[in-house]
Structure formats: structure tokens, C-alpha cells
N, C-alpha and C. Protein backbone atom coordinates (compact mmCIF):
# COMPACT_ATOMS: atom_id res chain seq x y z
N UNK A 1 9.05 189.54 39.78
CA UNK A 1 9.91 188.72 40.60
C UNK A 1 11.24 188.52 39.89
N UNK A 2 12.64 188.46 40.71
CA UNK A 2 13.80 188.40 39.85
C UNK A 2 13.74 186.83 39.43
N UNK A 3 14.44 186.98 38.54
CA UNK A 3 15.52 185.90 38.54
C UNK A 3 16.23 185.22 39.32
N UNK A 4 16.09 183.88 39.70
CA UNK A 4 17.18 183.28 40.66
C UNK A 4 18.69 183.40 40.02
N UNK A 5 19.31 183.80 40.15
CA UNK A 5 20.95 183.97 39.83
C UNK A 5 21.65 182.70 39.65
N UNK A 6 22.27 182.43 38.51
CA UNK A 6 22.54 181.52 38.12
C UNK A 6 24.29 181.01 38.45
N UNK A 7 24.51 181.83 39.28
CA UNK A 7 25.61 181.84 40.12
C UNK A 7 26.46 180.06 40.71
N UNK A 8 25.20 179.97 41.52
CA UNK A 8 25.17 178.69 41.79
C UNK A 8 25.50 177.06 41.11
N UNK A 9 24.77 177.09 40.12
CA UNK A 9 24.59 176.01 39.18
C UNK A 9 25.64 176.74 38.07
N UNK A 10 26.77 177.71 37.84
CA UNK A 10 27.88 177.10 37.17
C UNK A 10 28.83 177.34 38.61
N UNK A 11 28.87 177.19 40.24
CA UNK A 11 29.69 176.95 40.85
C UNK A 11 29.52 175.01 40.84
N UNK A 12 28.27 174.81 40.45
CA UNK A 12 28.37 173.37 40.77
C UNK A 12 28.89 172.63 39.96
N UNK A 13 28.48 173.41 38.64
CA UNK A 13 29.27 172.94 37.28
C UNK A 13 30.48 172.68 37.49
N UNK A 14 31.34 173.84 37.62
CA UNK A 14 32.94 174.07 37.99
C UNK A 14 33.19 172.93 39.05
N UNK A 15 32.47 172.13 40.13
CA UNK A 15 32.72 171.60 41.19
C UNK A 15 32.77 169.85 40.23
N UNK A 16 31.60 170.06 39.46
CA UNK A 16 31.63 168.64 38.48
C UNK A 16 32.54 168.68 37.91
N UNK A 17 33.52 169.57 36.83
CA UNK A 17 34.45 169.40 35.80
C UNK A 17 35.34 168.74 37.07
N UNK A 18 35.61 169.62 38.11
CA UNK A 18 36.73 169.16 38.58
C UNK A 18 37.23 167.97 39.30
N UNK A 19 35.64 167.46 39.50
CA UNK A 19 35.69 166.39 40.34
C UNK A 19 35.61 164.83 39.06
N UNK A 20 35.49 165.61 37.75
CA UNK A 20 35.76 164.46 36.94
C UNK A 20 37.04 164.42 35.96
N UNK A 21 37.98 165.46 36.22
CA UNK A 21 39.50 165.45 35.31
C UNK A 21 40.40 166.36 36.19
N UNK A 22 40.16 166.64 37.61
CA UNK A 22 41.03 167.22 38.26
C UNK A 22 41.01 168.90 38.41
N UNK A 23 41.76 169.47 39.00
CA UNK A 23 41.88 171.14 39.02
C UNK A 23 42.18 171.48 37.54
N UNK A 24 43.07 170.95 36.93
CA UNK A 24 43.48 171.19 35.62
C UNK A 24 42.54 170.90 35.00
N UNK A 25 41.39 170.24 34.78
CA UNK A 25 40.44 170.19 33.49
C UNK A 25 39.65 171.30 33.81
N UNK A 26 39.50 172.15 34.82
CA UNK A 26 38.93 173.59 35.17
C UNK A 26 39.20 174.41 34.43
N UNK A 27 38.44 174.93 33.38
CA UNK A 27 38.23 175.81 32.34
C UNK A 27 37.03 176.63 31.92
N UNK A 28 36.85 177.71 31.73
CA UNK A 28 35.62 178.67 31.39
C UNK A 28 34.84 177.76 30.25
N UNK A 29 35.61 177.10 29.35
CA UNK A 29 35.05 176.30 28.31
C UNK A 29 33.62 175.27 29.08
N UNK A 30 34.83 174.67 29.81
CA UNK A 30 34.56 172.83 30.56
C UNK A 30 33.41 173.53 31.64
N UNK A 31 33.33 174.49 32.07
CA UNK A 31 32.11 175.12 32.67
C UNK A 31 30.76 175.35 31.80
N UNK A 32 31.04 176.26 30.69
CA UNK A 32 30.05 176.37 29.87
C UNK A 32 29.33 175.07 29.57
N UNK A 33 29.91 174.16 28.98
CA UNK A 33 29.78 172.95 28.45
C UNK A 33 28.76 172.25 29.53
N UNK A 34 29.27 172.15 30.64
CA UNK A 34 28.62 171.58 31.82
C UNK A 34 27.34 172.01 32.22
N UNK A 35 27.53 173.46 32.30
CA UNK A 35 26.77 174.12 33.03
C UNK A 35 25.22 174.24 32.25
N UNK A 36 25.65 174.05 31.06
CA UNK A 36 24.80 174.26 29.66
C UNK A 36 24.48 175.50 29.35
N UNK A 37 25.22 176.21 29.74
CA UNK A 37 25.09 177.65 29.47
C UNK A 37 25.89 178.52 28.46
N UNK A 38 25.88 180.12 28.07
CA UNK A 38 26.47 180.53 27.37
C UNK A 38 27.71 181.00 27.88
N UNK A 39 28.46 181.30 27.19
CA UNK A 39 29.86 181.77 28.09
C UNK A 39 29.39 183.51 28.86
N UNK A 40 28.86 183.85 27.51
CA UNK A 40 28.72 185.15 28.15
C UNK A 40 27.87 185.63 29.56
N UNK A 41 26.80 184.34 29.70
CA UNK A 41 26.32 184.08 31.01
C UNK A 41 27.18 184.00 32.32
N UNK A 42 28.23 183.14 31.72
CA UNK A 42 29.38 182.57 32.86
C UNK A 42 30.27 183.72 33.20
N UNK A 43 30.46 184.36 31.85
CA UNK A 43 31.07 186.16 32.27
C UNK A 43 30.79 186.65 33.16
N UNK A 44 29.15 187.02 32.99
CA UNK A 44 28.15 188.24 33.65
C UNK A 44 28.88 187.56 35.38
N UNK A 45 28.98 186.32 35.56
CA UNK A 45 28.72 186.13 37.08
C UNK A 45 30.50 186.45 37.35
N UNK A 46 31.23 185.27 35.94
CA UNK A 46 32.85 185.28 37.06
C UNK A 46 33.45 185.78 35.68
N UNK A 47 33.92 187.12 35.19
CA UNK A 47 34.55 187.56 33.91
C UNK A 47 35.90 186.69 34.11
N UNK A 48 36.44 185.90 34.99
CA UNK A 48 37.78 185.59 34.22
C UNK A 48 37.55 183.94 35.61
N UNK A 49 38.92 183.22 35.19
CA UNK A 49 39.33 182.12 35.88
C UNK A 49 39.05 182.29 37.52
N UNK A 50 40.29 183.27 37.37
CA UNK A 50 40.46 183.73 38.73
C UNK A 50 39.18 183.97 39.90
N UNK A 51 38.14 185.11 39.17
CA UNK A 51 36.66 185.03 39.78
C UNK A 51 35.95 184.21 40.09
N UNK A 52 36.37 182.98 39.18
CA UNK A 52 35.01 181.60 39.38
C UNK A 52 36.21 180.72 40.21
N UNK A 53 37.52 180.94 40.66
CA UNK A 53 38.02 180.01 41.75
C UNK A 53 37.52 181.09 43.27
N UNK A 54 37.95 182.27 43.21
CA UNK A 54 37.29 183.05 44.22
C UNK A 54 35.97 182.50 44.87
N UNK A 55 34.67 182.19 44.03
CA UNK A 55 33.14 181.88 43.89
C UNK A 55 33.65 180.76 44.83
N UNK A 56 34.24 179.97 43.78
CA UNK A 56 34.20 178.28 44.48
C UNK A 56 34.86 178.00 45.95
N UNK A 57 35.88 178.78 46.29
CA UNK A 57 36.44 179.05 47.69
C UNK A 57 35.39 179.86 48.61
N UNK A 58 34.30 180.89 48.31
CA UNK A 58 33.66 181.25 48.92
C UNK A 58 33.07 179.95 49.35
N UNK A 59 32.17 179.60 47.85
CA UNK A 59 31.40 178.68 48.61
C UNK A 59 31.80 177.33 49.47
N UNK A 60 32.54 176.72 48.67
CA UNK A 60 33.15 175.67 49.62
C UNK A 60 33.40 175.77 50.94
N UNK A 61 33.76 177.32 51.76
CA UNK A 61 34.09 177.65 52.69
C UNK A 61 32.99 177.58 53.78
N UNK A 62 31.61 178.06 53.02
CA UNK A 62 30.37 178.74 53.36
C UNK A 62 30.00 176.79 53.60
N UNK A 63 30.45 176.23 52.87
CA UNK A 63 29.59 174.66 52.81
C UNK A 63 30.42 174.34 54.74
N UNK A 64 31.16 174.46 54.59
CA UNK A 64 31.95 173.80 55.96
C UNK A 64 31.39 174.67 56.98
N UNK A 65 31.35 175.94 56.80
CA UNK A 65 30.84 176.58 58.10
C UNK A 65 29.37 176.37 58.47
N UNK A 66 28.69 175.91 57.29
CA UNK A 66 27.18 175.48 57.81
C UNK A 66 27.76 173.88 58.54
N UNK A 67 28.24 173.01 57.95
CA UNK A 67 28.27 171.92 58.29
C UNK A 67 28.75 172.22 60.04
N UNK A 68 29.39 173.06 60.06
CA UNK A 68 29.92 172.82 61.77
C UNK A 68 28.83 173.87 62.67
N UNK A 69 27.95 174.66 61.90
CA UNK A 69 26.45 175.15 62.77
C UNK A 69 25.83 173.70 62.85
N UNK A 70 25.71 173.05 61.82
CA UNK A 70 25.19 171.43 61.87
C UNK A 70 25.41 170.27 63.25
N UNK A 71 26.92 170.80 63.02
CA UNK A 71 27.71 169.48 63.67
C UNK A 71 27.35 169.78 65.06
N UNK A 72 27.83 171.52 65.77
CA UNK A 72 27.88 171.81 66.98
C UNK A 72 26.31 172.29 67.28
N UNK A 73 25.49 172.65 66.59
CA UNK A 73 23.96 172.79 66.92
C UNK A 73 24.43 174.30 67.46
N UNK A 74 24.90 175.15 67.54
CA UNK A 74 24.91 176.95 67.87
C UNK A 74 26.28 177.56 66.79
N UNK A 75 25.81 178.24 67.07
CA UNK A 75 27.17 179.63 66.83
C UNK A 75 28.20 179.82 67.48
N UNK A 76 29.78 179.63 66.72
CA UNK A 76 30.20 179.42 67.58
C UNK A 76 31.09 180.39 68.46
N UNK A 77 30.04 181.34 68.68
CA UNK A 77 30.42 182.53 69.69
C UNK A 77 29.44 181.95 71.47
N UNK A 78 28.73 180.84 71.29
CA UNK A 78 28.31 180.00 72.24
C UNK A 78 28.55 178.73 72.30
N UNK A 79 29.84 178.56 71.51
CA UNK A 79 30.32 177.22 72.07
C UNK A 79 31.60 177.20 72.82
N UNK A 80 31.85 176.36 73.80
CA UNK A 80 33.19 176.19 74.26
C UNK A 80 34.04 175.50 73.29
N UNK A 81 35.40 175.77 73.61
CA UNK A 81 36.37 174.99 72.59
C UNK A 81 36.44 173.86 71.98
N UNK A 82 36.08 173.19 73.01
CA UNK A 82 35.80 172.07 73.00
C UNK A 82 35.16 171.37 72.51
N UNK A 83 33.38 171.87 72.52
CA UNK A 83 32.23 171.53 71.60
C UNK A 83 32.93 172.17 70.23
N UNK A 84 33.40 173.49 69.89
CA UNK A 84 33.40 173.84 68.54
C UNK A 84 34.66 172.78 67.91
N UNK A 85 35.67 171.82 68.72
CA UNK A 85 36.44 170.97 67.77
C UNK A 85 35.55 169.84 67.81
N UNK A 86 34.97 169.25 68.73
CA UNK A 86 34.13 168.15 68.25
C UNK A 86 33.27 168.33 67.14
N UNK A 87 32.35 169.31 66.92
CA UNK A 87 31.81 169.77 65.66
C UNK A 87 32.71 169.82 64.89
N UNK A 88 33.95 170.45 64.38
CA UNK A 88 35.26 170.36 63.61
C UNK A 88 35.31 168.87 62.99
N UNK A 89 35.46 168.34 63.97
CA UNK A 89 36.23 166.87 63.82
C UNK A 89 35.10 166.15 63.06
N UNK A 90 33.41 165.94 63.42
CA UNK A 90 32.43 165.70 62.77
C UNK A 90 32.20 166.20 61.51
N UNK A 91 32.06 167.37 61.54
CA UNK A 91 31.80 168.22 60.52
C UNK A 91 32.72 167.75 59.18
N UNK A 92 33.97 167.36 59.37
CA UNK A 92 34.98 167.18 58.85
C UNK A 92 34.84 165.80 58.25
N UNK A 93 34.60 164.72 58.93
CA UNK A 93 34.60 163.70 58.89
C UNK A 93 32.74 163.19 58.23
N UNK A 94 32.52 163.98 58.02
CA UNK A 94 30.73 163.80 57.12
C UNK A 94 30.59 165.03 56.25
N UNK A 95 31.23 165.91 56.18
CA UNK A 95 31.01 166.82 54.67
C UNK A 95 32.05 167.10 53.62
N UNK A 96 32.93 166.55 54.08
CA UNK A 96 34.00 166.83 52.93
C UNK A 96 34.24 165.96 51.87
N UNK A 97 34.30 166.32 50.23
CA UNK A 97 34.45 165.32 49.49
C UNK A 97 35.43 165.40 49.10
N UNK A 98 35.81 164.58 47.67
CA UNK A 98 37.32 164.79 47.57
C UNK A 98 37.23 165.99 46.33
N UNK A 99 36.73 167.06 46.12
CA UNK A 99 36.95 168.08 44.93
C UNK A 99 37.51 168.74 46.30
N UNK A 100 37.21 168.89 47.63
CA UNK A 100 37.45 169.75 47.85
C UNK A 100 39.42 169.98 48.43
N UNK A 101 39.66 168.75 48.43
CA UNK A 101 41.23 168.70 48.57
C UNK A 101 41.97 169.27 47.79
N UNK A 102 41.75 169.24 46.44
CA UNK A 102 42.39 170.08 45.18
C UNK A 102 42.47 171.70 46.29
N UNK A 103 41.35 172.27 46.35
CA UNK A 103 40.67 173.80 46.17
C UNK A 103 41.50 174.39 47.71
N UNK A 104 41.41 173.80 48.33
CA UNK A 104 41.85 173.89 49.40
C UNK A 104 43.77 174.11 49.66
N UNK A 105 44.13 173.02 48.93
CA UNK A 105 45.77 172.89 48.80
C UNK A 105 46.16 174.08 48.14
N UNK A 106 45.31 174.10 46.99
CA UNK A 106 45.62 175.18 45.93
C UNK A 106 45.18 177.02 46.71
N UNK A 107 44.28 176.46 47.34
CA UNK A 107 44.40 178.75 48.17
C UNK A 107 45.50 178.95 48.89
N UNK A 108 46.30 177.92 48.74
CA UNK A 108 47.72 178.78 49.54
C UNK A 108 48.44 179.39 48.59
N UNK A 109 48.15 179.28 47.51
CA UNK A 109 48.75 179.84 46.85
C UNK A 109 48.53 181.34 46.30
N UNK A 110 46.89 181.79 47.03
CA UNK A 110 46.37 183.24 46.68
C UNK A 110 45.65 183.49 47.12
N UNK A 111 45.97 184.81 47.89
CA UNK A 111 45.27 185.29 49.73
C UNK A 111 44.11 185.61 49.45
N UNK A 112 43.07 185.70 47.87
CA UNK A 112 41.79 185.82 48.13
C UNK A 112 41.47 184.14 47.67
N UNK A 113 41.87 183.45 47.65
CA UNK A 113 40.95 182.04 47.91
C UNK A 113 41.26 181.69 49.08
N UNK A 114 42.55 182.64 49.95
CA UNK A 114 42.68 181.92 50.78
C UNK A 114 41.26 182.14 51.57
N UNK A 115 40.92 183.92 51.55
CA UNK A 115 40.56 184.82 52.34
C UNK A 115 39.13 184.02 53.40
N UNK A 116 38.33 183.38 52.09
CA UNK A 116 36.78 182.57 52.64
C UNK A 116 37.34 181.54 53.83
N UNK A 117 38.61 181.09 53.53
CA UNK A 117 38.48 179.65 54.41
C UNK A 117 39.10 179.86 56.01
N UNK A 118 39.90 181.31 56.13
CA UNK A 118 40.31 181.65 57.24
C UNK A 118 39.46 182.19 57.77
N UNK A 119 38.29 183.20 56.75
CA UNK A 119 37.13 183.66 57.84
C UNK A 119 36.22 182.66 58.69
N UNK A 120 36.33 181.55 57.85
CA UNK A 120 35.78 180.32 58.93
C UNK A 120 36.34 179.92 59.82
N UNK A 121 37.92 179.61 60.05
CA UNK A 121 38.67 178.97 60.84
C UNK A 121 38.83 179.77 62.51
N UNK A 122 38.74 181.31 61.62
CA UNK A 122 39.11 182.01 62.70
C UNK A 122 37.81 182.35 63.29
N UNK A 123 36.90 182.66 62.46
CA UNK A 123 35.66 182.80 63.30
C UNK A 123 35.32 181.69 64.28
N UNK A 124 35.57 180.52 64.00
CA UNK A 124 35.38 178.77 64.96
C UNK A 124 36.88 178.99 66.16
N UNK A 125 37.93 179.14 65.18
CA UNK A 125 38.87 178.91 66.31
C UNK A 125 39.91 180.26 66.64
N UNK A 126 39.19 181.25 66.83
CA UNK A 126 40.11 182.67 66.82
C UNK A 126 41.22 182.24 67.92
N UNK A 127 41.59 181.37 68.82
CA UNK A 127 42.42 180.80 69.59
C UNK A 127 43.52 180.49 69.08
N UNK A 128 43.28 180.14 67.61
CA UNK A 128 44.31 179.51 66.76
C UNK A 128 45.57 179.97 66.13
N UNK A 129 45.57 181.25 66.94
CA UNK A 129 46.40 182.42 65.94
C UNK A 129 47.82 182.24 67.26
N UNK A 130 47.03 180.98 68.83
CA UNK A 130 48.16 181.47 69.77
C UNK A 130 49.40 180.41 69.63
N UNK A 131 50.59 180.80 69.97
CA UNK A 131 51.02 179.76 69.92
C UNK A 131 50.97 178.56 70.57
N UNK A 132 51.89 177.71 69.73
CA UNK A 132 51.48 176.18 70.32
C UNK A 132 52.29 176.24 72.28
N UNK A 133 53.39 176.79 72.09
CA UNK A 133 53.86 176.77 73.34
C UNK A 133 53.13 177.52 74.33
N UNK A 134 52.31 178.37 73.96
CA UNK A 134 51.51 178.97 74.74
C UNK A 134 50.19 178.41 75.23
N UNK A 135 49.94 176.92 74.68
CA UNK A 135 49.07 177.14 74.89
C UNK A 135 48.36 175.93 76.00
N UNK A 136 47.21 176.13 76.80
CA UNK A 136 46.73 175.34 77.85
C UNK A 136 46.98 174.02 77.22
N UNK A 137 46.87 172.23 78.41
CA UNK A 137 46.90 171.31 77.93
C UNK A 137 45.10 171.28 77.09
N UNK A 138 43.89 171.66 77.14
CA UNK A 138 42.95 171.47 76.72
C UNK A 138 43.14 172.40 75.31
N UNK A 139 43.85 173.48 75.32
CA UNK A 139 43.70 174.00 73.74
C UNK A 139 44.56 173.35 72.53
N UNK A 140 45.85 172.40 73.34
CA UNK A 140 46.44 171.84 72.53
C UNK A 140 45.76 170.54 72.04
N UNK A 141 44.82 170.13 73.23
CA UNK A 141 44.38 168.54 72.99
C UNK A 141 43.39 168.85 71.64
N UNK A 142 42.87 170.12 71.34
CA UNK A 142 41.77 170.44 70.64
C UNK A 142 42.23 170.21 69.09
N UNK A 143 43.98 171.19 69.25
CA UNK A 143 44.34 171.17 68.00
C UNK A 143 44.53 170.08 67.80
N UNK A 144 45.15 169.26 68.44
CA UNK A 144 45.67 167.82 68.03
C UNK A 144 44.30 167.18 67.08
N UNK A 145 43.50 167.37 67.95
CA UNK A 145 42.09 166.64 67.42
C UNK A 145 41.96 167.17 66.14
N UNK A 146 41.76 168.56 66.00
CA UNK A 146 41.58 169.02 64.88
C UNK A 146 42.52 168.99 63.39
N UNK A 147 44.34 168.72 63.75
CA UNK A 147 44.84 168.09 63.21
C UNK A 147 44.66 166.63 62.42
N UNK A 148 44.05 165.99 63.41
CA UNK A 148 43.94 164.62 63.09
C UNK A 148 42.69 164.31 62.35
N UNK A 149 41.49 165.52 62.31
CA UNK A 149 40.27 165.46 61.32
C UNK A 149 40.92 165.74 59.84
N UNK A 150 42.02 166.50 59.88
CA UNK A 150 42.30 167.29 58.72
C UNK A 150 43.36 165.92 58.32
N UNK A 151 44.01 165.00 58.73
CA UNK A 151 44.52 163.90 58.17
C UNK A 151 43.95 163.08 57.83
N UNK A 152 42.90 162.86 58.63
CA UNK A 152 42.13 161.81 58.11
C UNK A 152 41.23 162.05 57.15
N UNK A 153 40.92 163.35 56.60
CA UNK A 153 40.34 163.81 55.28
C UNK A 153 41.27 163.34 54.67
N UNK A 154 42.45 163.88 54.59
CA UNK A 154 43.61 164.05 53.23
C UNK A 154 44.14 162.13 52.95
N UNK A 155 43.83 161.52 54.38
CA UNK A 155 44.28 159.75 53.89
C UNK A 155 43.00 159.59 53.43
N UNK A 156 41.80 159.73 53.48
CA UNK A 156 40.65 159.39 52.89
C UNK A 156 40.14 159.78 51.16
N UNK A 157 40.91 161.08 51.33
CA UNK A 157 40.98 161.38 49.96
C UNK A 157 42.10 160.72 49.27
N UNK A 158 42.58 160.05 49.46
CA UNK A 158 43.93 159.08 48.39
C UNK A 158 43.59 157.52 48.81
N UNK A 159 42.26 157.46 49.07
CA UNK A 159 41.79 155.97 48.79
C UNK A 159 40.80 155.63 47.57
N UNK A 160 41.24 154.63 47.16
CA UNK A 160 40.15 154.04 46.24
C UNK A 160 38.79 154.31 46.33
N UNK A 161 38.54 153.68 47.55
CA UNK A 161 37.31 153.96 47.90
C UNK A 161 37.46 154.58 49.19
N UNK A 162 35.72 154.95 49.34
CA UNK A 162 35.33 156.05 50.62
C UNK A 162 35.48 154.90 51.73
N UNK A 163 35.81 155.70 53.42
CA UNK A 163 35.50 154.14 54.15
C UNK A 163 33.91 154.09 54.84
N UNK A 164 34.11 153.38 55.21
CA UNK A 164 32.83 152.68 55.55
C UNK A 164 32.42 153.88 56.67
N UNK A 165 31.15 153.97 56.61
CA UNK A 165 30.03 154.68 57.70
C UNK A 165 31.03 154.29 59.46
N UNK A 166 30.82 152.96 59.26
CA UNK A 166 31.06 152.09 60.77
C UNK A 166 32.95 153.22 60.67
N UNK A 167 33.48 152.73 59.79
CA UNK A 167 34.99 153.16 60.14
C UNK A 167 35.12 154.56 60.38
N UNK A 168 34.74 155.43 59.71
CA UNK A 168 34.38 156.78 60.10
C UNK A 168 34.15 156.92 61.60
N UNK A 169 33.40 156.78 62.09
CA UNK A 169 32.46 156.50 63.28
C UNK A 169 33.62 156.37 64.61
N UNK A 170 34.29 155.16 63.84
CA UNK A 170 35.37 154.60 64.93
C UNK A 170 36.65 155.62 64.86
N UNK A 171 36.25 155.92 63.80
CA UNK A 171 38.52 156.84 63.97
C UNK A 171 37.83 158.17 64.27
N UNK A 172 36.29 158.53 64.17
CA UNK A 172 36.08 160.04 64.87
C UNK A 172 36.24 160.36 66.41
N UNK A 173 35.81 158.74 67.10
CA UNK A 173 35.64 158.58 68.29
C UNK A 173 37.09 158.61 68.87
N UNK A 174 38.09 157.78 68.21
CA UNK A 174 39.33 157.83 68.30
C UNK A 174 39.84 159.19 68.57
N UNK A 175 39.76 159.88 67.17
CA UNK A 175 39.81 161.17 67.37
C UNK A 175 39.78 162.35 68.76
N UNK A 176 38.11 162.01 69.04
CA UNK A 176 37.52 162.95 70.09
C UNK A 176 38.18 162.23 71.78
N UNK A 177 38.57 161.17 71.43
CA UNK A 177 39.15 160.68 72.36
C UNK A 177 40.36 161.46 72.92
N UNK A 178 41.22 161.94 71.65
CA UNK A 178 42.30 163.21 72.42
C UNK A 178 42.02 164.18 73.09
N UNK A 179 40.09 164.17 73.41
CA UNK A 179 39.78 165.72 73.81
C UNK A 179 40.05 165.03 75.28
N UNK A 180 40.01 163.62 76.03
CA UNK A 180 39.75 163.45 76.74
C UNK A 180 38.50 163.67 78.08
N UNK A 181 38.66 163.73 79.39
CA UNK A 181 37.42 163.84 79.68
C UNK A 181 36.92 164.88 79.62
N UNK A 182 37.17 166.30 78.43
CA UNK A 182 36.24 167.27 78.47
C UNK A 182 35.53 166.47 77.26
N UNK A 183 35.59 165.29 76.87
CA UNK A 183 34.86 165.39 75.39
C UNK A 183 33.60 165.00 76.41
């Protein structure tokens, strides 16, 4: 029987350094250390920086696209627009922590971290590529919505604290409220 691949547990490692000294305390070292492993272990999986931010954009990417099979209950080649931003907006608003705001800001800066997070976006919202002037009042109400999940991550991530279950709840509803009566 193989080996389970140890892949995983130094992506989580890398997800701990960062979530306790920032993107910048992210180091092959501050991994090892964490991970409790050898470096040359951490090689075999990501030989340089660059590889183990690649890993972590895969996965992070892979974490959101389960969360919105979660949120919307199908695939969303059987959902209408509509259901796949309400899942968005949920999905958004119950799986995201704050490591992942760093990882995210930072793949614009390099088209293979970008690469994981557009195969999600576009696979959920291949619509998204049309323009805004082009587009129906229900595909704009969607983006709006979906805009406003992605703000209310980024004000949630620059609070002290997380908000409350109940407040969540209320600014999602708020939210889905722009879908109007298709929500």
C-alpha cells in the first residue's frame, strides 16, 4: 500500500505560518519547522517558493469550489445563475478565512496562482467574461450580489473580530436580496 503523500500537511503548514506572521513570514524554513518535517521532504513535493504558493492556490481554490458544490447542492453545469450566485454569496460568507485574503490579492500578481482560482470562477460563472453593458437586468443583479459577497469578505477580514453567526445571516440575506424575486 502507498504512502499517503505528504503534500497536504506541509500545504497546511504553509496555511499556519501564514496565518500566524502574514504572507511574508512564508518561508521553506517556517514550513519545515511547522510541518515537522525535513526540508528535503518539502523539496520532493514543492522544490522552490514559487511551487508551494502554486500548491496553496490550487488548493485554496479547490477549498471554494467544494464549498459552492456545498452551498448550491449540484454542479454547476445544473444550476441556473441564479442558484450558482446564491451558493457564491453563501459559500463565501461560511468558508473563507482570513489566510485566504493575503493568497488571493497576491495571484494577481502571477498567472499560475492566478490560473486555480479562474478555473473556478469561470467554471461557476463562464457568463462573467460578458460585459457589464451587455448584460440582462438578472445577470447584473447576480454580479452585484456576487460583488457584495467578495466585500463583505475583504470588510470582515480587517476586523478584530469575526462577526457574529446572526450578522452573517442578516447581510447574506441582504445580499441575496439584490437577486430579487428570482432569489
Amino acid at each position: 500500500m502507498a504512502r499517503p503523500s505528504a503534500r497536504p500537511q506541509l500545504i497546511e503548514a504553509a496555511l499556519r505560518v501564514v496565518e500566524a506572521g502574514g504572507i511574508t513570514a512564508l518561508t521553506l524554513d517556517a514550513v519545515v519547522e511547522e510541518a515537522g518535517m525535513t526540508k528535503r521532504g518539502l523539496i520532493y513535493h514543492f522544490p522552490n517558493k514559487h511551487a508551494l504558493l502554486v500548491g496553496i492556490h490550487e488548493e485554496l481554490a479547490d477549498r471554494i469550489e467544494r464549498a459552492l458544490l456545498d452551498a448550491t447542492g449540484r454542479d454547476p453545469e445544473g444550476a441556473s445563475l441564479v442558484d450558482r450566485t446564491k451558493g457564491y454569496v453563501l459559500a463565501s460568507l461560511r468558508s473563507l478565512t482570513h489566510v485566504e485574503m493575503p493568497f488571493i490579492l497576491e495571484a494577481a500578481n502571477d498567472p499560475e496562482w492566478m490560473a486555480p482560482w479562474l478555473r473556478v470562477y469561470r467554471r461557476w460563472f463562464p457568463e462573467g467574461e460578458q460585459p457589464v453593458e451587455d448584460m440582462d437586468d438578472q445577470s447584473l443583479r447576480c454580479l452585484v450580489a456576487r460583488m457584495a459577497a467578495d466585500g463583505l469578505w475583504g470588510y470582515e477580514s480587517t476586523l478584530a473580530s469575526p462577526l457574529t453567526s446572526e450578522a452573517r445571516e442578516r447581510l447574506a440575506a441582504s445580499i441575496l436580496d439584490v437577486l430579487g424575486e428570482d432569489a
